[in-house]
Protein backbone atom coordinates (compact mmCIF):
# COMPACT_ATOMS: atom_id res chain seq x y z
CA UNK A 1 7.91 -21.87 -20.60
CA UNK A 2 6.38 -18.89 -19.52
CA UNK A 3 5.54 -17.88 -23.16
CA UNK A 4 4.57 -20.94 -23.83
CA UNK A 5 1.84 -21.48 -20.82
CA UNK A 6 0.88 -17.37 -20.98
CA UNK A 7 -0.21 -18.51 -24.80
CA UNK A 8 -1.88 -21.92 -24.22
CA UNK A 9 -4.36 -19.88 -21.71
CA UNK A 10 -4.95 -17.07 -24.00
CA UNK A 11 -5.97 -19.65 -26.83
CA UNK A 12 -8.00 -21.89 -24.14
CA UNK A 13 -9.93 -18.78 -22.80
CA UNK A 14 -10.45 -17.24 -26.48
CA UNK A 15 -11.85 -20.79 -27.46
CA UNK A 16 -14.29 -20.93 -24.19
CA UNK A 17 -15.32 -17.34 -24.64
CA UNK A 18 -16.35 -18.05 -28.33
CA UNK A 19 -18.18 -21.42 -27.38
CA UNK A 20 -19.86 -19.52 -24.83
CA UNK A 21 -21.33 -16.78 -27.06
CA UNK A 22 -22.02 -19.37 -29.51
CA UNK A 23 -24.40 -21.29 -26.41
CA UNK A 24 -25.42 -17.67 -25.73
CA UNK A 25 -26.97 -16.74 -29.54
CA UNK A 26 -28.43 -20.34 -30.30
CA UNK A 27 -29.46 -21.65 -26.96
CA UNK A 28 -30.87 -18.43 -25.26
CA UNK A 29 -31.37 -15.32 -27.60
CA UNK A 30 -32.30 -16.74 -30.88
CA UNK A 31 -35.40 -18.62 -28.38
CA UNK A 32 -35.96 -15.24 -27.38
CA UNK A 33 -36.23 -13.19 -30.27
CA UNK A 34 -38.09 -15.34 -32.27
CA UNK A 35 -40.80 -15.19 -29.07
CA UNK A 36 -40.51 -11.51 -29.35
CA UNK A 37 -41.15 -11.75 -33.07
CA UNK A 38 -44.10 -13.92 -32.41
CA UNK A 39 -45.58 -11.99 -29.77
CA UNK A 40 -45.29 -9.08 -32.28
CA UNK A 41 -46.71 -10.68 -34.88
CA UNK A 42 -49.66 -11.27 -33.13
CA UNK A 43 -49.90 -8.15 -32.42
CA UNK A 44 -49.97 -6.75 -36.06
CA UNK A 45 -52.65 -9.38 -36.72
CA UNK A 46 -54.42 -8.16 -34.62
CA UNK A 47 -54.10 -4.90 -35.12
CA UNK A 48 -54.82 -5.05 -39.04
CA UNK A 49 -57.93 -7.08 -37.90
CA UNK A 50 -58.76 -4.16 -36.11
CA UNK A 51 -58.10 -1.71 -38.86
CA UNK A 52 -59.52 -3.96 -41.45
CA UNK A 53 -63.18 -3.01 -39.82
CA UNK A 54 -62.66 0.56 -39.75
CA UNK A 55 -66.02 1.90 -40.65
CA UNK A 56 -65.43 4.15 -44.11
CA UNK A 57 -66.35 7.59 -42.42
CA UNK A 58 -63.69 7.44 -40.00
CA UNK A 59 -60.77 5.91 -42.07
CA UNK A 60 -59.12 9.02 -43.00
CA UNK A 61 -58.93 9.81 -39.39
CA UNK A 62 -57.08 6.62 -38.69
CA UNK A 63 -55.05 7.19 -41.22
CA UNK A 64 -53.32 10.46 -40.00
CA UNK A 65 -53.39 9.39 -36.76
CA UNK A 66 -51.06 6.17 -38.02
CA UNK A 67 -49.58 8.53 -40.57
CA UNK A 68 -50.19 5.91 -43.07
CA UNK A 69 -48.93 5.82 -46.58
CA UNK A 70 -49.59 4.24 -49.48
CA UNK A 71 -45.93 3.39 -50.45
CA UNK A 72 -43.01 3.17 -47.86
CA UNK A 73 -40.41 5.27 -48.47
CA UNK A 74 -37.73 5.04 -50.68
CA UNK A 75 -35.06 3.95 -48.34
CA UNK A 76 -36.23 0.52 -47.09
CA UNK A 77 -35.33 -2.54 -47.63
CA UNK A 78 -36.82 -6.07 -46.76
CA UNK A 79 -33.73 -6.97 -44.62
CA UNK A 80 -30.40 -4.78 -42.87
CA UNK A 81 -27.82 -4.33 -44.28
CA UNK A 82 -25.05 -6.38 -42.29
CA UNK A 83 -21.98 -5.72 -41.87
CA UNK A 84 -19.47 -7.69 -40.09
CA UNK A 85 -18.60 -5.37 -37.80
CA UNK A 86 -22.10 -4.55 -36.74
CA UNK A 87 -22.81 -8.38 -35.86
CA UNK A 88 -23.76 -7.44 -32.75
CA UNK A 89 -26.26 -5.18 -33.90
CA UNK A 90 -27.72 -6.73 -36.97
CA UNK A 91 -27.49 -10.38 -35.81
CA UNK A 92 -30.51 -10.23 -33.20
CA UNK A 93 -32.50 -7.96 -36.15
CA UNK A 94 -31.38 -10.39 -38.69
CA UNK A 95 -33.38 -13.11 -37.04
CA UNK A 96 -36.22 -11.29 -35.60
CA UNK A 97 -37.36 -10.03 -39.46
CA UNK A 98 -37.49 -13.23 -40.24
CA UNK A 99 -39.62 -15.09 -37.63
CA UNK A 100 -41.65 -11.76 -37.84
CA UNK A 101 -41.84 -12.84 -41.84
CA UNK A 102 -43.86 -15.89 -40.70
CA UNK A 103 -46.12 -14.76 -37.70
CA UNK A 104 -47.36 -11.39 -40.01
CA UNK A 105 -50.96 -11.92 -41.42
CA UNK A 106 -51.28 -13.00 -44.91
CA UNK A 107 -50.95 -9.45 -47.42
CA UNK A 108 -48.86 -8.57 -45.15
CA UNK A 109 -45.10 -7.25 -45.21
CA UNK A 110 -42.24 -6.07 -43.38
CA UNK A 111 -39.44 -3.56 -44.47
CA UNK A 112 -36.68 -1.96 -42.11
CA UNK A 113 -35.29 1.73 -42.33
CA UNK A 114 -31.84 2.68 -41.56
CA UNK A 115 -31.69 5.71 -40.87
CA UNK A 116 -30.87 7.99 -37.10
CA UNK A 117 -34.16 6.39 -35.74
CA UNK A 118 -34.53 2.69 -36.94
CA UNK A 119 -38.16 1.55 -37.41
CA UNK A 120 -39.84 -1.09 -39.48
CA UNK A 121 -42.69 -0.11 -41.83
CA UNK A 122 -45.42 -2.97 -41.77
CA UNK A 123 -48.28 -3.19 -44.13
CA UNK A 124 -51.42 -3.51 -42.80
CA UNK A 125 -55.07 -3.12 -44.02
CA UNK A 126 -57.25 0.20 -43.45
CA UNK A 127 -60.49 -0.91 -45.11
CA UNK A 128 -59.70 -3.28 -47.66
CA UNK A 129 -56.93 -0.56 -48.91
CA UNK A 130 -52.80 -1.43 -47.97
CA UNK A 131 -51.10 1.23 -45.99
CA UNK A 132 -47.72 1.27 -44.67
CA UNK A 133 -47.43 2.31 -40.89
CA UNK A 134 -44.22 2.78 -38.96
CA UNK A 135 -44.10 0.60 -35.66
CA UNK A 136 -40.48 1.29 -33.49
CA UNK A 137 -38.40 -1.86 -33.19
CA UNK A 138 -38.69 -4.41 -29.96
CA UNK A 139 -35.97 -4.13 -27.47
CA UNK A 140 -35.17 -7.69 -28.32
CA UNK A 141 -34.39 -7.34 -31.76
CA UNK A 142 -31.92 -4.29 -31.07
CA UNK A 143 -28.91 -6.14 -30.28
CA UNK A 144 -27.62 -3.82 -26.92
CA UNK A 145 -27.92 -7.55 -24.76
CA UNK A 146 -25.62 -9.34 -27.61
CA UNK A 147 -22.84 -5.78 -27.08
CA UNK A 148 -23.34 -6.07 -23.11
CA UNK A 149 -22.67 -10.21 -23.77
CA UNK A 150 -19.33 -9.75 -25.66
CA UNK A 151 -17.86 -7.20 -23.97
CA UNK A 152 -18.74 -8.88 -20.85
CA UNK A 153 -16.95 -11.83 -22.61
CA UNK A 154 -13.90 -9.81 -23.31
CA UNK A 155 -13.45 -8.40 -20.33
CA UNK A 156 -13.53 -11.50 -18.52
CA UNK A 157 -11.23 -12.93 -20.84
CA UNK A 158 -9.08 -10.51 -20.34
CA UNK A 159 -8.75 -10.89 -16.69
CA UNK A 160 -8.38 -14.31 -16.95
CA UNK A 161 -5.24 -14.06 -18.93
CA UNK A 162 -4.21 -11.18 -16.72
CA UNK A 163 -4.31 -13.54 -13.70
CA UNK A 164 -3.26 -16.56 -15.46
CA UNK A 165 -0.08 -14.09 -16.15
CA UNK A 166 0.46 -13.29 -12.31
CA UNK A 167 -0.10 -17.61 -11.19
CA UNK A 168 2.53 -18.59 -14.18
CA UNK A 169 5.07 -15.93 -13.07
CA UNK A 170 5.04 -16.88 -9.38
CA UNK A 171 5.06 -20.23 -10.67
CA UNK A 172 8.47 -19.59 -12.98
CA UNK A 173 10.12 -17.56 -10.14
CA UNK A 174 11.54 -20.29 -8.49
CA UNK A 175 12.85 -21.87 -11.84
CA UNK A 176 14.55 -18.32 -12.83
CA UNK A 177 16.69 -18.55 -9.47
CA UNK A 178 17.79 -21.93 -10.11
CA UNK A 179 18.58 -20.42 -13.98
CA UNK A 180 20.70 -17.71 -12.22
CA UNK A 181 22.53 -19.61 -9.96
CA UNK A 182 23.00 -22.27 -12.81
CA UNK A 183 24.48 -19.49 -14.74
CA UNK A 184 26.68 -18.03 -11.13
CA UNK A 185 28.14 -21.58 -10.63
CA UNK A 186 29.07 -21.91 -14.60
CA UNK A 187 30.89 -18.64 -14.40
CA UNK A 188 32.78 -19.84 -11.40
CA UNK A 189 31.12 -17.79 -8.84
CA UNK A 190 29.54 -19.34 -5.44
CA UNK A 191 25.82 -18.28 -5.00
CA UNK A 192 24.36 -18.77 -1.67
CA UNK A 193 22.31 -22.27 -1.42
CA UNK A 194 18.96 -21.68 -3.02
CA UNK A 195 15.68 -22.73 -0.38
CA UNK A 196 14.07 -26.26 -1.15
CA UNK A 197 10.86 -25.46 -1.60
């Protein structure tokens, strides 16, 4: 019984922690990130608007200053790489690059690199020339809420079960001292009378 019960609260938690993150990514930080990614691209629009109009003299200027290049480098790609264990991580990113895909001026593109320090390389216009700049990522598309969320989610779990544990056991004691005095009187013996409640 106490198996039993210990199990059937393990599996009930487990399912309302995973129905909770699920509320959690599709109800409040999916919303979220694709605002971020909106706000963002507005900001690229307007800041290849800006960079459009850069008067010829000074564009090589702006161009250092952004450490522009004509080509990204080698090592990006349009979307991360995901890997299941890095959910967490990528999930949040995952969806912000693509909202960002929609809100970016037209000519425009995104590309993400992996590397120690993650940034996205955006294509923007100095002039009427395409440059790729390097912009560093929003804090809502770096996934450390979604990590905080599901070990937060685990860890609650996992003190529900514990106390579950402790309620089920001072639930079964009284059941194992009827067992052993069940088992006293079968072998003959005379246990004292066990209290009614």
């Amino acid at each position: 019984l106490l198996a039993r019960n210990i199990l059937l609260l393990i599996v009930l938690v487990a399912v309302s922690e995973v129905c909770s993150l699920s509320v959690l990514l599709h109800y409040v930080q999916r919303p979220r990130t694709e605002r971020a990614a909106a706000v963002f691209g507005a900001y690229v629009t307007t800041l290849d608007g800006v960079l459009a109009h850069t008067p010829a003299q000074s564009r090589m200027e702006v161009i250092a200053r952004l450490d522009a290049r004509t080509e990204p480098p080698p090592d990006v790609t349009p979307l991360p790489r995901t890997r299941p264990l890095d959910f967490y991580r990528t999930h949040e990113l995952g969806i912000f690059m693509q909202a960002l895909h929609r809100h970016l001026p037209s000519g425009s593109d995104v590309r993400w690199q992996s590397d120690s320090a993650p940034r996205m390389w955006i294509r923007v216009h100095v002039g009427s020339d395409p440059y790729w700049i390097a912009l560093l990522m929003p804090e809502e598309a770096q996934g450390g809420r979604l990590f905080t969320a599901v070990l937060l989610a685990l860890g609650l779990g996992v003190l529900a079960a514990l106390f579950g544990f402790v309620i089920q056991r001072h639930l079964n004691q009284p059941l194992q001292h009827l067992e052993n005095a069940a088992r006293r009187i079968s072998a003959g013996d005379a246990p004292p009378p066990l209290p009614l409640d």
